[in-house]
PDB file of N, CA and C in Angstrom:
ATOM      1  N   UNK A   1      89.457  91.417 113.819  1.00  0.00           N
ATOM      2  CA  UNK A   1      88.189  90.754 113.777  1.00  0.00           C
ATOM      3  C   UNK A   1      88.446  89.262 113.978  1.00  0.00           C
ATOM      4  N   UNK A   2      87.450  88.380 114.704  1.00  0.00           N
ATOM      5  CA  UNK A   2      87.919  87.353 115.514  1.00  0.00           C
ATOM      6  C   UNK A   2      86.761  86.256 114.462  1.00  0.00           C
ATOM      7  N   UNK A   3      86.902  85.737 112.876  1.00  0.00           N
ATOM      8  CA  UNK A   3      86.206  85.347 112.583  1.00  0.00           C
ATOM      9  C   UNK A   3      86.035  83.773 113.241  1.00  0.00           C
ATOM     10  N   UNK A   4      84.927  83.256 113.526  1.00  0.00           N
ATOM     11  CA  UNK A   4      84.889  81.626 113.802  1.00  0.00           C
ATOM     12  C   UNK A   4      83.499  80.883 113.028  1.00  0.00           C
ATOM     13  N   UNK A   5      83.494  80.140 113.392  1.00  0.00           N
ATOM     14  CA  UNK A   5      81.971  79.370 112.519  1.00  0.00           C
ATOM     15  C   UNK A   5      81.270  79.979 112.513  1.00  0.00           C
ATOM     16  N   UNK A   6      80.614  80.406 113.441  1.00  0.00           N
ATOM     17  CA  UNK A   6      79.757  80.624 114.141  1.00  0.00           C
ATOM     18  C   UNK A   6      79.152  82.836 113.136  1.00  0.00           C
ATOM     19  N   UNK A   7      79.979  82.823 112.733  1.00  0.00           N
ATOM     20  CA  UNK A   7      80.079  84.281 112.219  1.00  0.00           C
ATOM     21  C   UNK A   7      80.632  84.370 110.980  1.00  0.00           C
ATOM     22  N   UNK A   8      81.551  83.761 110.172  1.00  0.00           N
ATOM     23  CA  UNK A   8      81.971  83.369 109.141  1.00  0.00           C
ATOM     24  C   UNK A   8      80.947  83.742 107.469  1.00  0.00           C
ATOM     25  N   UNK A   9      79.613  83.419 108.060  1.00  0.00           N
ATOM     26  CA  UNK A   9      78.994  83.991 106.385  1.00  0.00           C
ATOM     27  C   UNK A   9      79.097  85.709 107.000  1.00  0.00           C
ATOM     28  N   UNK A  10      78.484  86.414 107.883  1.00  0.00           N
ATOM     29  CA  UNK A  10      78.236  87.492 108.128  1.00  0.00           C
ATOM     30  C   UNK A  10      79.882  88.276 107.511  1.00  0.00           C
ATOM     31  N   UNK A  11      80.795  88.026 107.801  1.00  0.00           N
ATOM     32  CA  UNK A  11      81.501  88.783 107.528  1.00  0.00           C
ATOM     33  C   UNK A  11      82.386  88.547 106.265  1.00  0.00           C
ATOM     34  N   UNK A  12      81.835  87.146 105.571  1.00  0.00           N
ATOM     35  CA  UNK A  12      82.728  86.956 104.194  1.00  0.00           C
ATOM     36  C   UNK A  12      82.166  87.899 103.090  1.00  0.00           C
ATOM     37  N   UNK A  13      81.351  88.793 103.405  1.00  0.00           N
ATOM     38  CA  UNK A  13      80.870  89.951 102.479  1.00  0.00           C
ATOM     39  C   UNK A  13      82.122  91.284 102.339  1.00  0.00           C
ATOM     40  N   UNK A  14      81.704  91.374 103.614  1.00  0.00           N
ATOM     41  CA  UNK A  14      82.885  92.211 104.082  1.00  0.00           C
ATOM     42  C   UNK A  14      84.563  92.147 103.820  1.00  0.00           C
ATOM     43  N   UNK A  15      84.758  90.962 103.668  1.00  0.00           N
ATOM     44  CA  UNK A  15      86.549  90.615 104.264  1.00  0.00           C
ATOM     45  C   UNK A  15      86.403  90.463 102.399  1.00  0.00           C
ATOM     46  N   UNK A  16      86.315  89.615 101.631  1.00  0.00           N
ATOM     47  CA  UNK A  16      85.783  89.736  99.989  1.00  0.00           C
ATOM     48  C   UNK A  16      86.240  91.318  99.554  1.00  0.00           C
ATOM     49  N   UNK A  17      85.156  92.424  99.774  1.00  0.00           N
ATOM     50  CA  UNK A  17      85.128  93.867 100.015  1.00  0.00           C
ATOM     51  C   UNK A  17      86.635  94.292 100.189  1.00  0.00           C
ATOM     52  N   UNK A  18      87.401  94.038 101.267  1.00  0.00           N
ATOM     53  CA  UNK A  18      88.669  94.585 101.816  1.00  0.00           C
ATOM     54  C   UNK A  18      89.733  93.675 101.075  1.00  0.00           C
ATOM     55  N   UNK A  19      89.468  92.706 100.840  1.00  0.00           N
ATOM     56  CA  UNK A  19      90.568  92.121 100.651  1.00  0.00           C
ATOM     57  C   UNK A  19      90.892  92.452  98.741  1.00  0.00           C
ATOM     58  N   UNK A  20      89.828  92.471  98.645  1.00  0.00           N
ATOM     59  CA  UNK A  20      90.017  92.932  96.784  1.00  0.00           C
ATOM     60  C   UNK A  20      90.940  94.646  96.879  1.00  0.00           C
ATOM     61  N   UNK A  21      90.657  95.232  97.526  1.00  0.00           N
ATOM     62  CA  UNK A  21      90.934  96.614  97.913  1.00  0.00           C
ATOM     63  C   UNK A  21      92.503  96.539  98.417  1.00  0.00           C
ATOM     64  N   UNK A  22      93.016  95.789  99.184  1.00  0.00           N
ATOM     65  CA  UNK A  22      93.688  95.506  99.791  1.00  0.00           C
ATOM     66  C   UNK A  22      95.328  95.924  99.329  1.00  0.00           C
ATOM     67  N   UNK A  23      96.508  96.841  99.315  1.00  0.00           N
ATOM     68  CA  UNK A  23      97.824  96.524  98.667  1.00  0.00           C
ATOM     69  C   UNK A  23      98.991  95.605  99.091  1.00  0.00           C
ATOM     70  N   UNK A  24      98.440  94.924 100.614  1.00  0.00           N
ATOM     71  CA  UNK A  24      99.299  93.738 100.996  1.00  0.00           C
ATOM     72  C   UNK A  24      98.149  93.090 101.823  1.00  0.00           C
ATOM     73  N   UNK A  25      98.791  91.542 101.679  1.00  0.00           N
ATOM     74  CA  UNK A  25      97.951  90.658 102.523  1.00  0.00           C
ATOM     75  C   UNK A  25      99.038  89.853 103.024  1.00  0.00           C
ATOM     76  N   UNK A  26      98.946  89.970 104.376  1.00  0.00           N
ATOM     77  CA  UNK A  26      99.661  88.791 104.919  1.00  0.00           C
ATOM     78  C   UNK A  26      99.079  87.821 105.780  1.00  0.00           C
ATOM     79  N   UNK A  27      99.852  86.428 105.205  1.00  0.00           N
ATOM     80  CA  UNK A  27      98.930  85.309 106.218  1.00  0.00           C
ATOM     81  C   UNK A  27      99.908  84.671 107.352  1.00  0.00           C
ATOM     82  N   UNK A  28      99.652  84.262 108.282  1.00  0.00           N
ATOM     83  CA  UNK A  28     100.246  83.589 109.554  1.00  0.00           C
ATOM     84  C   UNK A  28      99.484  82.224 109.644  1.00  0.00           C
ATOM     85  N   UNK A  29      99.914  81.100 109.925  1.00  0.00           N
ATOM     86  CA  UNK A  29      99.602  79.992 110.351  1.00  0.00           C
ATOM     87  C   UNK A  29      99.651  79.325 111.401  1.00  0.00           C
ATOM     88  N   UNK A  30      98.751  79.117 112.285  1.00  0.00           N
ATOM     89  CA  UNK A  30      99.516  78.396 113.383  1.00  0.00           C
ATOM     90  C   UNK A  30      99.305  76.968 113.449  1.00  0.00           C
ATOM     91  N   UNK A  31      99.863  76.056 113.451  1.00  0.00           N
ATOM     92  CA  UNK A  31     100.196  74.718 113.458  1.00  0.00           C
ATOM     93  C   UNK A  31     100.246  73.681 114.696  1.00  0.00           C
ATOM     94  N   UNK A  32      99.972  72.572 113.944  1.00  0.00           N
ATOM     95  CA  UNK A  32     100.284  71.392 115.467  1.00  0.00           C
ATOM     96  C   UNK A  32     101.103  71.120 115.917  1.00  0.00           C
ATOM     97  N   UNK A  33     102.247  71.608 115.509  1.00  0.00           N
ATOM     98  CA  UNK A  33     103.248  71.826 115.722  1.00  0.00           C
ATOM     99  C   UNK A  33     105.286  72.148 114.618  1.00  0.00           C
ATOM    100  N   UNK A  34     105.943  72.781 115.330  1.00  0.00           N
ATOM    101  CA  UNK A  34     106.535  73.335 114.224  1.00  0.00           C
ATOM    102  C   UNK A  34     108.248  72.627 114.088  1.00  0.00           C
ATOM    103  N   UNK A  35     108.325  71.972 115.084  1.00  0.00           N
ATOM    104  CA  UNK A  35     109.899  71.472 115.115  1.00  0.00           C
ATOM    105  C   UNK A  35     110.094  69.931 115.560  1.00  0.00           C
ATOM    106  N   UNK A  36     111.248  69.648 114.270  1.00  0.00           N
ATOM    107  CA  UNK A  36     111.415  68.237 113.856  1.00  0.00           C
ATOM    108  C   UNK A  36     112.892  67.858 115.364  1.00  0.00           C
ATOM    109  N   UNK A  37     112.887  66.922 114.782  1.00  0.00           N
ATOM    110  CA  UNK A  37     114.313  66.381 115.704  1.00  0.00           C
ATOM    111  C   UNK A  37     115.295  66.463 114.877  1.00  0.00           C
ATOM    112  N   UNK A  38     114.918  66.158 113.542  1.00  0.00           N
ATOM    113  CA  UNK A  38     116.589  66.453 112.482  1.00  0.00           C
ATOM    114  C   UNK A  38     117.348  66.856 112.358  1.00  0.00           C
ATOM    115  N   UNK A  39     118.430  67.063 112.510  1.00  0.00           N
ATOM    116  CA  UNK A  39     119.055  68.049 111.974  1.00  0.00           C
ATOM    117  C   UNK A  39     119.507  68.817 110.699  1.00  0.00           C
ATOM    118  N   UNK A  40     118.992  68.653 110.083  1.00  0.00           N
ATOM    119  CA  UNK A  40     118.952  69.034 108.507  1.00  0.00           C
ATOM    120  C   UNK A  40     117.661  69.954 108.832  1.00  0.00           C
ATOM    121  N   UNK A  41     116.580  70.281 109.941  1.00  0.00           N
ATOM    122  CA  UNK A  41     116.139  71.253 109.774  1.00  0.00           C
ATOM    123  C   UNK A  41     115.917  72.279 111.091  1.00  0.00           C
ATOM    124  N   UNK A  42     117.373  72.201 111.698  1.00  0.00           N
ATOM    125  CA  UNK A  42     117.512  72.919 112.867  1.00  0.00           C
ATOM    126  C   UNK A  42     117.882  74.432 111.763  1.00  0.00           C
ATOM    127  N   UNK A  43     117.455  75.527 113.140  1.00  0.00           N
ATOM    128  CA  UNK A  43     117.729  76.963 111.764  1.00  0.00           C
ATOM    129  C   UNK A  43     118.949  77.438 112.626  1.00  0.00           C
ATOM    130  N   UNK A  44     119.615  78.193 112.109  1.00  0.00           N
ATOM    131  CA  UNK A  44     120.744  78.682 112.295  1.00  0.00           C
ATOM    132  C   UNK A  44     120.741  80.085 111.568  1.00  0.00           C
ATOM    133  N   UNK A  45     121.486  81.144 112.367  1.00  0.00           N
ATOM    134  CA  UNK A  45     121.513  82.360 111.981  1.00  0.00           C
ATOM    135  C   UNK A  45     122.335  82.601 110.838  1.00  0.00           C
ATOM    136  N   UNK A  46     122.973  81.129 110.400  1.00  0.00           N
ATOM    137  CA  UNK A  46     123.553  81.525 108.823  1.00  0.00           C
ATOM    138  C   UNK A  46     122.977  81.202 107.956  1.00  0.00           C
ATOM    139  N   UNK A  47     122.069  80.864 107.863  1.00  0.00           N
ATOM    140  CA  UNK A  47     120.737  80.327 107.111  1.00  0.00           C
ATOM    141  C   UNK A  47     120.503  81.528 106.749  1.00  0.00           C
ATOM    142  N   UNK A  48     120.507  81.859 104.856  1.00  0.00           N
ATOM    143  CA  UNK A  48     119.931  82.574 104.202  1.00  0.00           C
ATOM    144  C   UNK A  48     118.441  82.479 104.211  1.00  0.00           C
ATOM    145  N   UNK A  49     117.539  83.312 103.838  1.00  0.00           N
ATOM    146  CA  UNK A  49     116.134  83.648 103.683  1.00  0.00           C
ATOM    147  C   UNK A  49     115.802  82.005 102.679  1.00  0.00           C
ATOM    148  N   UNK A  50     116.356  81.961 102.316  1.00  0.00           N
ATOM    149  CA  UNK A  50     116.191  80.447 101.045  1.00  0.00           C
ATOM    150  C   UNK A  50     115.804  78.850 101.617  1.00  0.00           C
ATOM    151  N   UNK A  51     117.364  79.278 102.704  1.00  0.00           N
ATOM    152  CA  UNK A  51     117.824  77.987 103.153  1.00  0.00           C
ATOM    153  C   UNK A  51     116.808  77.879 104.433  1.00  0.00           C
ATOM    154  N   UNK A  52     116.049  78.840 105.044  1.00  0.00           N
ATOM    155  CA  UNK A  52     115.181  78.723 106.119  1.00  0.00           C
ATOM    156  C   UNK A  52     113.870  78.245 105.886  1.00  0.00           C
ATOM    157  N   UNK A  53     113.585  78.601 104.147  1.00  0.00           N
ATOM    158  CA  UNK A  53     112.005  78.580 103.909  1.00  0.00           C
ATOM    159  C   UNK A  53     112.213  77.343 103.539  1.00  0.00           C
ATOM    160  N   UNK A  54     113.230  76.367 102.579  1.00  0.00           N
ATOM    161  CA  UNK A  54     113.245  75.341 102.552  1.00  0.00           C
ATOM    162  C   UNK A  54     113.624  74.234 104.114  1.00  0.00           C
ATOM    163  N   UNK A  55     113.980  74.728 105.303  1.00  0.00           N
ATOM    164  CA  UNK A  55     113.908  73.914 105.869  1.00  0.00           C
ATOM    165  C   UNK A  55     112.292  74.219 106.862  1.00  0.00           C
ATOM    166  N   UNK A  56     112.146  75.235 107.136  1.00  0.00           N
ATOM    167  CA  UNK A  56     110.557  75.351 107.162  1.00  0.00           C
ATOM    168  C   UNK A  56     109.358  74.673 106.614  1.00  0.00           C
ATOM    169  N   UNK A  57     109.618  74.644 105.324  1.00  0.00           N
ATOM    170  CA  UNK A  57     108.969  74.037 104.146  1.00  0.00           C
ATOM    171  C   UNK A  57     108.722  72.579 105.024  1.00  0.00           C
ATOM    172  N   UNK A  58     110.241  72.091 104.989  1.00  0.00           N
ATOM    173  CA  UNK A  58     110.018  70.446 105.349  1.00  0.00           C
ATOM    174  C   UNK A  58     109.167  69.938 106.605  1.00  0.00           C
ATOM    175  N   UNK A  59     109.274  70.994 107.930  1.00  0.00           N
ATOM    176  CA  UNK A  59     109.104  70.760 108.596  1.00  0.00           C
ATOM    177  C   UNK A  59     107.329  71.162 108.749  1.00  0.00           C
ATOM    178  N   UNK A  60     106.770  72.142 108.237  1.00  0.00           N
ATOM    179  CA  UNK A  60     105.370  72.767 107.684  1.00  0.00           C
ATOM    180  C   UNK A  60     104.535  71.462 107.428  1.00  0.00           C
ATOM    181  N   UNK A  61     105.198  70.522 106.368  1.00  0.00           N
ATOM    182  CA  UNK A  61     104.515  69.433 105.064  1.00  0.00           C
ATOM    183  C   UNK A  61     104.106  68.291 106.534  1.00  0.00           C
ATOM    184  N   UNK A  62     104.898  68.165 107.583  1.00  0.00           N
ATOM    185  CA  UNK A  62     104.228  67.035 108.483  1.00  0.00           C
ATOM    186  C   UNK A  62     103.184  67.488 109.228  1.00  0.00           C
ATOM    187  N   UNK A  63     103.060  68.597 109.607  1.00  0.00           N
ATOM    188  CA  UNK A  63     101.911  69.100 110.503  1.00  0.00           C
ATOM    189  C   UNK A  63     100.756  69.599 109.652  1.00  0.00           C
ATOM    190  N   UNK A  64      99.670  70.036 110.714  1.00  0.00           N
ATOM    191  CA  UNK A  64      97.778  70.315 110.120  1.00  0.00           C
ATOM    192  C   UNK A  64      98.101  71.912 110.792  1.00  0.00           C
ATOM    193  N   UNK A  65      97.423  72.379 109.601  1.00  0.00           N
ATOM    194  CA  UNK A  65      97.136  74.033 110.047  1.00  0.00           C
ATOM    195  C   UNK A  65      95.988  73.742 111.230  1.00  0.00           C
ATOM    196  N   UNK A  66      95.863  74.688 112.353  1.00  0.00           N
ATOM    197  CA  UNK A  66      94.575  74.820 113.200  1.00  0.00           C
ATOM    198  C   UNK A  66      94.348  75.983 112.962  1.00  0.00           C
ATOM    199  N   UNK A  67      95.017  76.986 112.812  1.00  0.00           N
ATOM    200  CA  UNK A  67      94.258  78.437 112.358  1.00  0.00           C
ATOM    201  C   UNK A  67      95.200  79.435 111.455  1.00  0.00           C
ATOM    202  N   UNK A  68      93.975  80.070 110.976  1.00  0.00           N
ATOM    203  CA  UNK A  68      94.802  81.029 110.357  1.00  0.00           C
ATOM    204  C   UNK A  68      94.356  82.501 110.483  1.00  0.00           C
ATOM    205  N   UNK A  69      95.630  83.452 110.363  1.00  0.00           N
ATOM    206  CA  UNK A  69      95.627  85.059 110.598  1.00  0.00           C
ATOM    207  C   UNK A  69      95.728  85.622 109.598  1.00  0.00           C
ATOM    208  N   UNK A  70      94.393  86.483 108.579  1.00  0.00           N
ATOM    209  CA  UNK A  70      95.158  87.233 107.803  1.00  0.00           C
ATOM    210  C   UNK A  70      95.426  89.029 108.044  1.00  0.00           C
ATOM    211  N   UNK A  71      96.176  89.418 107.736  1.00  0.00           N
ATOM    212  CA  UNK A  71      96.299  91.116 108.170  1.00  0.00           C
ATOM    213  C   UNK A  71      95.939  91.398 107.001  1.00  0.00           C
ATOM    214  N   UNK A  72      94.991  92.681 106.024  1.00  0.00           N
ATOM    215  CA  UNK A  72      95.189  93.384 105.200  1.00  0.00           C
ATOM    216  C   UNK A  72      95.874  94.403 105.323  1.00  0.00           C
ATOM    217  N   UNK A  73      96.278  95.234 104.650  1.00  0.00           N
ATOM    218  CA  UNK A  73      97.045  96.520 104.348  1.00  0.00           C
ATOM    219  C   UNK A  73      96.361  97.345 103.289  1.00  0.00           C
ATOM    220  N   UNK A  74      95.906  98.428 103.616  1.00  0.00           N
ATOM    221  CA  UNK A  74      95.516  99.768 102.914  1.00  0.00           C
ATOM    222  C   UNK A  74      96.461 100.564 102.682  1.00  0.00           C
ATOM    223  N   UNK A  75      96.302 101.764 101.712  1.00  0.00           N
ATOM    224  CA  UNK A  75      97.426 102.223 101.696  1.00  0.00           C
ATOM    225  C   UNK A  75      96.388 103.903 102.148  1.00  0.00           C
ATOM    226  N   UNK A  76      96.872 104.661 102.658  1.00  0.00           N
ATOM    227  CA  UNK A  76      96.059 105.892 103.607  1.00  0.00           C
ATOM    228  C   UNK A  76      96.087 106.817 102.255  1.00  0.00           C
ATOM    229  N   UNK A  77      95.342 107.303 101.996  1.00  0.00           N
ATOM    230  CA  UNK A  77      94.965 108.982 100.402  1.00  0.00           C
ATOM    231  C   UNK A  77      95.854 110.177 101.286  1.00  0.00           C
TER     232      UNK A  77
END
């Protein structure tokens, strides 16, 4: 579902509804952009799950969200 202004009350009844229901929610962000010049936050495949979200982190805190994705998850009876 492709919410925008323009549609946003119509379906916050709904998404409210699913999302209380919901057993995972995941969100995606997309940004103004995502990569520094530093090197202290270039990623590297030896970068633990830790060491990525903290250099993510740093690089996240300078930029503006422009949109966001959420997925719910049901679980099927």
């Amino acid at each position: 579902m492709n919410v925008t202004r323009s549609n946003i009350d119509a379906t916050a009844d709904e998404f409210r509804s699913l999302v209380s229901s919901a057993s995972f929610v995941a969100m995606d962000l997309e940004m103004t952009g995502i990569s520094l010049p530093d090197n202290d936050c270039k990623e590297s495949l030896m970068d633990t799950p830790s060491m990525r979200y903290s250099k993510m982190r740093k690089v996240a805190s300078r930029f503006n969200v422009v949109q966001v994705g959420l997925t719910l998850f049901h679980e099927k009876n």
